[in-house]
C-alpha atoms as a PDB file:
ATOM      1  CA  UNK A   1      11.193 -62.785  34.886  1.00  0.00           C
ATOM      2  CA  UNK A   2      10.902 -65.825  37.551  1.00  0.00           C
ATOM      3  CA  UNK A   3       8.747 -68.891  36.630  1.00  0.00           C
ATOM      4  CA  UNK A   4       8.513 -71.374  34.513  1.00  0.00           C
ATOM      5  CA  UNK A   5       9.931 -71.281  30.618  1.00  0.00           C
ATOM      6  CA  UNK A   6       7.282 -70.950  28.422  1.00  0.00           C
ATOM      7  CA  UNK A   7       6.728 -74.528  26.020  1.00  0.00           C
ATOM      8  CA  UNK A   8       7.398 -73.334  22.338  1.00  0.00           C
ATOM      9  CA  UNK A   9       4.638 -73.750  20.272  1.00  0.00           C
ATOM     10  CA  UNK A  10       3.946 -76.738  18.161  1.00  0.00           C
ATOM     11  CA  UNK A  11       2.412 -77.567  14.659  1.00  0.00           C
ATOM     12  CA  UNK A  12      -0.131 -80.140  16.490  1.00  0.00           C
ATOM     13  CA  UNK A  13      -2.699 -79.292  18.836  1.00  0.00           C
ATOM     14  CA  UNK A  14      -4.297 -81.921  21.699  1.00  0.00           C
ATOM     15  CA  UNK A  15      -7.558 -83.165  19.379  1.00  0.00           C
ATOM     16  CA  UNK A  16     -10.621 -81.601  20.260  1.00  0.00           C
ATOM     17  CA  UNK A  17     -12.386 -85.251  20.648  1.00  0.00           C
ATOM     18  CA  UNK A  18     -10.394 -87.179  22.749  1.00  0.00           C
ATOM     19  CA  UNK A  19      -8.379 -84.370  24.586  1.00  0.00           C
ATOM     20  CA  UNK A  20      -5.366 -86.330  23.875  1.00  0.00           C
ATOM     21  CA  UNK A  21      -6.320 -89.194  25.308  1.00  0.00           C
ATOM     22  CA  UNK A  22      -6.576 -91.431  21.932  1.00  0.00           C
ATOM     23  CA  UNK A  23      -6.537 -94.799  23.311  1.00  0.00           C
ATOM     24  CA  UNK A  24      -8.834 -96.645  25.924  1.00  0.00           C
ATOM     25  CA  UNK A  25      -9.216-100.243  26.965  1.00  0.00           C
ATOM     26  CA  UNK A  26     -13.022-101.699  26.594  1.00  0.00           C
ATOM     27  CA  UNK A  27     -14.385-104.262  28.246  1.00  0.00           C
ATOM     28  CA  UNK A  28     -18.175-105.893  27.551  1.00  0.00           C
ATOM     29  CA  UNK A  29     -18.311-107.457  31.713  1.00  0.00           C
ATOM     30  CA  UNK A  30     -19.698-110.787  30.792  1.00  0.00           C
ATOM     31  CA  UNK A  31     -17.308-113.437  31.106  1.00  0.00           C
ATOM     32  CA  UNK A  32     -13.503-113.502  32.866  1.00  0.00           C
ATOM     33  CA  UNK A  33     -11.008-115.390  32.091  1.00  0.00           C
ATOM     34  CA  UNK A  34      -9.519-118.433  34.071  1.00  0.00           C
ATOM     35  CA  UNK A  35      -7.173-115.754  36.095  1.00  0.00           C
ATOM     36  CA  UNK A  36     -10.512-113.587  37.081  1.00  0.00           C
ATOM     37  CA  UNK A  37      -9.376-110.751  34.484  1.00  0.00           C
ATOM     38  CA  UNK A  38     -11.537-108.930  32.499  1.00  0.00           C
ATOM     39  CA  UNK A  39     -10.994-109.129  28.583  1.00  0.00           C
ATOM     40  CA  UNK A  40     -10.410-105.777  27.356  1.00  0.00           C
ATOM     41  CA  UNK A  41     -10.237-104.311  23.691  1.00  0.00           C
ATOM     42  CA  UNK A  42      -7.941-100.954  22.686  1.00  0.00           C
ATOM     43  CA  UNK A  43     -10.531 -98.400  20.935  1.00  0.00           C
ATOM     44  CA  UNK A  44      -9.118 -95.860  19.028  1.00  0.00           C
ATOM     45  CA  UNK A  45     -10.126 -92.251  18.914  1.00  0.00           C
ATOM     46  CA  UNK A  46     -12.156 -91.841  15.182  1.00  0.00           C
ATOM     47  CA  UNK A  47     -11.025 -88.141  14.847  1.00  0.00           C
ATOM     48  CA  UNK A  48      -7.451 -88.140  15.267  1.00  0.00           C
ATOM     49  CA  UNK A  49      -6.723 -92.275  14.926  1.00  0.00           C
ATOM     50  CA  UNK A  50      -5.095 -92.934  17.675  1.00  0.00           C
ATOM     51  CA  UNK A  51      -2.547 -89.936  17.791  1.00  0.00           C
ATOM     52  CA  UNK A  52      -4.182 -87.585  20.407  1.00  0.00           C
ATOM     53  CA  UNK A  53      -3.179 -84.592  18.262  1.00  0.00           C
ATOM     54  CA  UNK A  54      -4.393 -83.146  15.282  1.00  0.00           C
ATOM     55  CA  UNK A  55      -2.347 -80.706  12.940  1.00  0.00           C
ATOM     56  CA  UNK A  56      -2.831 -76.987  13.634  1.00  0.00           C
ATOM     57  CA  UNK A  57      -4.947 -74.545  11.762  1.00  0.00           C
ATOM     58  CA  UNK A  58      -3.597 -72.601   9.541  1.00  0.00           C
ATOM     59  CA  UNK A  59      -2.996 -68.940  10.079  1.00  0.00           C
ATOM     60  CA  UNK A  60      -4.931 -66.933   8.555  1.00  0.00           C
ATOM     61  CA  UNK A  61      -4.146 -64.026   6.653  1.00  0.00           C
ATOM     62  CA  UNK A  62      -4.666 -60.543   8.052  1.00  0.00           C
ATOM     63  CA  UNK A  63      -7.989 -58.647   6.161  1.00  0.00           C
ATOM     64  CA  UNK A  64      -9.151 -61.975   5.626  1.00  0.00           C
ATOM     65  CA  UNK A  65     -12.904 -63.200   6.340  1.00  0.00           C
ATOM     66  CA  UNK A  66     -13.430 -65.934   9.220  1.00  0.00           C
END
């Protein structure tokens, strides 16, 4: 088979939130500094804390109800 390899599979998944990206950089626009920048804050995604993954579901069972 040609093409890419396959990524294994992983016990995280990208969180459903954020889509992995976890962190931003916030800024109000009223005042600059004495440099003309923008003062920004780093916000944190609630859901997954910052990580931008969450752990996978467990599998469930076979016969069992969903």
């Amino acid at each position: 088979m040609t093409g890419p390899n396959l990524a294994p599979q992983s016990l995280t998944r990208v969180c459903p939130s954020c889509h992995g990206f976890a962190s931003a950089a916030v800024t109000s626009g009223l005042s600059r500094d004495h440099h003309g920048h923008l003062p920004t804050i780093t916000v944190d995604c609630p859901a997954c804390h910052g990580h931008g993954t969450v752990p996978a579901r467990a599998v469930q069972m076979a016969g069992g109800r969903a």
